[in-house]
N, C-alpha and C. Protein backbone atom coordinates (compact mmCIF):
# COMPACT_ATOMS: atom_id res chain seq x y z
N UNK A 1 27.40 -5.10 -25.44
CA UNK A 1 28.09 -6.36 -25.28
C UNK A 1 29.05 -6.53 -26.47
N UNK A 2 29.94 -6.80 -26.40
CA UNK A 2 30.68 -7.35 -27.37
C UNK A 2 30.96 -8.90 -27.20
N UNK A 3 30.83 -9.00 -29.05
CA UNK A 3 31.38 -10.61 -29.54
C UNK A 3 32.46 -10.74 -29.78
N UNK A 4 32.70 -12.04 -29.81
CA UNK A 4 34.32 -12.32 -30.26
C UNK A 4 34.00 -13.18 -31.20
N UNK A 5 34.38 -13.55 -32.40
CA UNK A 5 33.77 -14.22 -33.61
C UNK A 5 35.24 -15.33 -33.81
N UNK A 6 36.12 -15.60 -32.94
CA UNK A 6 37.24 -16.26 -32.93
C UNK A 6 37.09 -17.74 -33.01
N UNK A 7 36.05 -18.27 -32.56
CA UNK A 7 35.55 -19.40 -32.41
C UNK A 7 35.49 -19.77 -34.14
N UNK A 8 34.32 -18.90 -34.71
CA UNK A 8 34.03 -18.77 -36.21
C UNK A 8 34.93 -18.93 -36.97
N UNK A 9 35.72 -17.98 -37.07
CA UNK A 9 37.17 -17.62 -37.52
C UNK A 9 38.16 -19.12 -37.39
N UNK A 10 38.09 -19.95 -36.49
CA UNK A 10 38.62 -21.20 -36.29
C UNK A 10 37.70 -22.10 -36.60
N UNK A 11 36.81 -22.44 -36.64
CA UNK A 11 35.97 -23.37 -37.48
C UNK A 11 35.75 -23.59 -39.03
N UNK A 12 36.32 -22.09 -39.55
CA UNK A 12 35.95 -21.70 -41.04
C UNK A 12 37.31 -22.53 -41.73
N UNK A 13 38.53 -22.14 -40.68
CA UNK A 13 39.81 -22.85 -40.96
C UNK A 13 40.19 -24.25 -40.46
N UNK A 14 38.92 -24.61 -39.99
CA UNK A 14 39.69 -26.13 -39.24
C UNK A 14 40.61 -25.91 -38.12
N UNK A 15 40.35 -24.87 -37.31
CA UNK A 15 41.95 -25.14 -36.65
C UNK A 15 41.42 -25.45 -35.21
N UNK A 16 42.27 -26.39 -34.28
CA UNK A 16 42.04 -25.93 -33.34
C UNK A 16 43.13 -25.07 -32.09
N UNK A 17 42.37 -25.09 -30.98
CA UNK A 17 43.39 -24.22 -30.08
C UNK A 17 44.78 -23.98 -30.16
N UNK A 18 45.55 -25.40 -29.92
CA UNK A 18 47.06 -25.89 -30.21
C UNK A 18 47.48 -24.96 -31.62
N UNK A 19 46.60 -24.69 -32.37
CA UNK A 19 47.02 -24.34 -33.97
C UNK A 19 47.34 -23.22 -33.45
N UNK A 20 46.20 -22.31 -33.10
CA UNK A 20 46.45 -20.80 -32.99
C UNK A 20 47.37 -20.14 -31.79
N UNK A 21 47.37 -21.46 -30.96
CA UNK A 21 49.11 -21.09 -30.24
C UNK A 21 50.17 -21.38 -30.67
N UNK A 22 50.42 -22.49 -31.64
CA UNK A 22 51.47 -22.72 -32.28
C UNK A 22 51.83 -21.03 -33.36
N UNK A 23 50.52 -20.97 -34.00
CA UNK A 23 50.95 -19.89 -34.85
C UNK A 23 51.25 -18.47 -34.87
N UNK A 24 50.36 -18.48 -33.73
CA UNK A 24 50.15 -17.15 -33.41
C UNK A 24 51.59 -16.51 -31.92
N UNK A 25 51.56 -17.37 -31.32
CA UNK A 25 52.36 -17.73 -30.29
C UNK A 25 51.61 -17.09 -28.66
N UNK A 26 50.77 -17.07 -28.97
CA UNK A 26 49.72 -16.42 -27.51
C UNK A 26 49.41 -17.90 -26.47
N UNK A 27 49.51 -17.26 -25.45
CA UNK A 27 49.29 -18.56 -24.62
C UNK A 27 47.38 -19.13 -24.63
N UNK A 28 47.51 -20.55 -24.44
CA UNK A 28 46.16 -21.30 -24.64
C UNK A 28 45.20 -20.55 -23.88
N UNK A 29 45.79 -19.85 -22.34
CA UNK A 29 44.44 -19.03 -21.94
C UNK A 29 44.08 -18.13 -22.21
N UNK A 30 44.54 -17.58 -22.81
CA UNK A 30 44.30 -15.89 -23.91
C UNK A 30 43.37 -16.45 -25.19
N UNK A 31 43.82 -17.24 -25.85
CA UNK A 31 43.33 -18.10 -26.63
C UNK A 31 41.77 -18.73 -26.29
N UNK A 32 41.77 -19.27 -25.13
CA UNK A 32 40.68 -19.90 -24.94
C UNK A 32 39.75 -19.03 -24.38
N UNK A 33 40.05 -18.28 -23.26
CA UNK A 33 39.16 -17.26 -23.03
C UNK A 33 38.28 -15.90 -24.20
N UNK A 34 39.43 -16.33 -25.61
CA UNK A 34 38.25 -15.44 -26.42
C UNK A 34 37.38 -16.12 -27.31
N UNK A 35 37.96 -17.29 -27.28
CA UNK A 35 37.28 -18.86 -27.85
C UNK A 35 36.10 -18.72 -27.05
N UNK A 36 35.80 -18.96 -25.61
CA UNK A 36 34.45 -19.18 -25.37
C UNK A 36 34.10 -17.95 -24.85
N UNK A 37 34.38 -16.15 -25.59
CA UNK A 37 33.90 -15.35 -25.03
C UNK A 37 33.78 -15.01 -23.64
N UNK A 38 34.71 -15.77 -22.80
CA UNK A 38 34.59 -15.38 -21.41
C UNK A 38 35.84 -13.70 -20.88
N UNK A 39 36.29 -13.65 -21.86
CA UNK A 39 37.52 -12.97 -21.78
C UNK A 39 37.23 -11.37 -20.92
N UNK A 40 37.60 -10.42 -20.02
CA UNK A 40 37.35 -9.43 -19.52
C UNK A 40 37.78 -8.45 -19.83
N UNK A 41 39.25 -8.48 -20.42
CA UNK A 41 39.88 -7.93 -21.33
C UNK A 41 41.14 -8.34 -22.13
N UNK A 42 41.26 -7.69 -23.29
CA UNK A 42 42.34 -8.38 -24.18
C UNK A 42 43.70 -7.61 -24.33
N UNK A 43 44.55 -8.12 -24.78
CA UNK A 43 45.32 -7.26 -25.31
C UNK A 43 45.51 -6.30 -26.15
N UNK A 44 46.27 -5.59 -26.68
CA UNK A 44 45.92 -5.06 -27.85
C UNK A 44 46.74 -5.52 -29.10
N UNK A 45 48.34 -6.54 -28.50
CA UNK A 45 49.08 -6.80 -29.41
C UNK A 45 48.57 -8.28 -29.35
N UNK A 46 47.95 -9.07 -28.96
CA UNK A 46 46.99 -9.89 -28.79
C UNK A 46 45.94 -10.17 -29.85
N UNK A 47 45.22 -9.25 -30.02
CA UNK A 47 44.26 -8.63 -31.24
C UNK A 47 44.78 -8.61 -32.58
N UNK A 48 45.95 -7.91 -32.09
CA UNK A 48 46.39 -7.39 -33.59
C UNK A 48 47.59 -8.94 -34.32
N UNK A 49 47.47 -9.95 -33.27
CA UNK A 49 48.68 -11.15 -33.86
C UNK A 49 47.00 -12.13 -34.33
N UNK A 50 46.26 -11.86 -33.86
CA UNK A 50 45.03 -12.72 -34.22
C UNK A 50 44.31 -12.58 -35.51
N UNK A 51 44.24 -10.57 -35.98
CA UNK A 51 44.10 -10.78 -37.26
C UNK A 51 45.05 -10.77 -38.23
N UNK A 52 46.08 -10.83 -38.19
CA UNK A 52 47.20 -11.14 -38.60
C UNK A 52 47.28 -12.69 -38.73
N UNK A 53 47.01 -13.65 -38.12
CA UNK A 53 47.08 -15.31 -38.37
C UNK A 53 45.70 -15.30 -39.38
N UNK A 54 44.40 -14.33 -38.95
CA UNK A 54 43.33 -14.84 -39.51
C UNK A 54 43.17 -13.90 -40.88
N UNK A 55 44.03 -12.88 -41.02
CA UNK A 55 43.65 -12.33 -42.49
C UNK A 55 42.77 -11.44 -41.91
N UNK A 56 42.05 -10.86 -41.19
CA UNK A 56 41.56 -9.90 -40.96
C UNK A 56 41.34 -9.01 -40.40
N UNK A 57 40.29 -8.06 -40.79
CA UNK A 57 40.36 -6.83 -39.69
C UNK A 57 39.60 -6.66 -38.25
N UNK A 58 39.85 -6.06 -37.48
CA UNK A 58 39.33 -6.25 -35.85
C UNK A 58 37.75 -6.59 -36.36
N UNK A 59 37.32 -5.15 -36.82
CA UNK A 59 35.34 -5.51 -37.05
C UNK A 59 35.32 -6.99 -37.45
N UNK A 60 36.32 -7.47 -37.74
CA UNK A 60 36.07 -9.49 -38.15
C UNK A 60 35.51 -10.55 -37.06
N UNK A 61 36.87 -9.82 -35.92
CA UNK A 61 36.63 -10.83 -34.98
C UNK A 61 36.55 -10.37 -33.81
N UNK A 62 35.71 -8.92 -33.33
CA UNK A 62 35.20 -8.29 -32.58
C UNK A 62 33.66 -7.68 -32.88
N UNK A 63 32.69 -7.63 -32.30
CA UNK A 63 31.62 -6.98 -32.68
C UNK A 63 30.85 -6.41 -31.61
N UNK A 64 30.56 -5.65 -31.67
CA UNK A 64 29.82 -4.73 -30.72
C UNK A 64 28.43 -4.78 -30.75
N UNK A 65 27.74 -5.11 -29.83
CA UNK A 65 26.18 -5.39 -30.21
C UNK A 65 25.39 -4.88 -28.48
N UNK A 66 24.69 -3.38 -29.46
CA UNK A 66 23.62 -2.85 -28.62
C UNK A 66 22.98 -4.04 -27.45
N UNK A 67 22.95 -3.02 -26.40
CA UNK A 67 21.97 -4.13 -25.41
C UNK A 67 20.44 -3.70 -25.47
């Protein structure tokens, strides 16, 4: 299974949704779907504008966890 720690990552900063589309420029459902982990698949330039707003690297705000 994989996590998405994006939620985290926006709580640590105060931000909400509106922020990380304003900043990032990704639309709210790309956004929200990795917000509540429902997402099926992502982008990859998607990923890479997310740790780029958040300062970090993918293992940040992706995690892979044995079933």
């Amino acid at each position: 299974m994989i996590r998405c720690h994006l939620a985290r990552l926006m709580g640590e900063r105060k931000m909400r949704i509106s922020d990380v589309m304003r900043e990032s420029g990704l639309s709210r459902t790309t956004i929200t779907l990795l917000y509540k982990e429902t997402a099926l698949k992502v982008d990859l330039e998607a990923l890479d504008k997310l740790c780029e707003l958040f300062d970090c690297e993918l293992n940040q705000l992706l995690e892979r966890i044995p079933n």
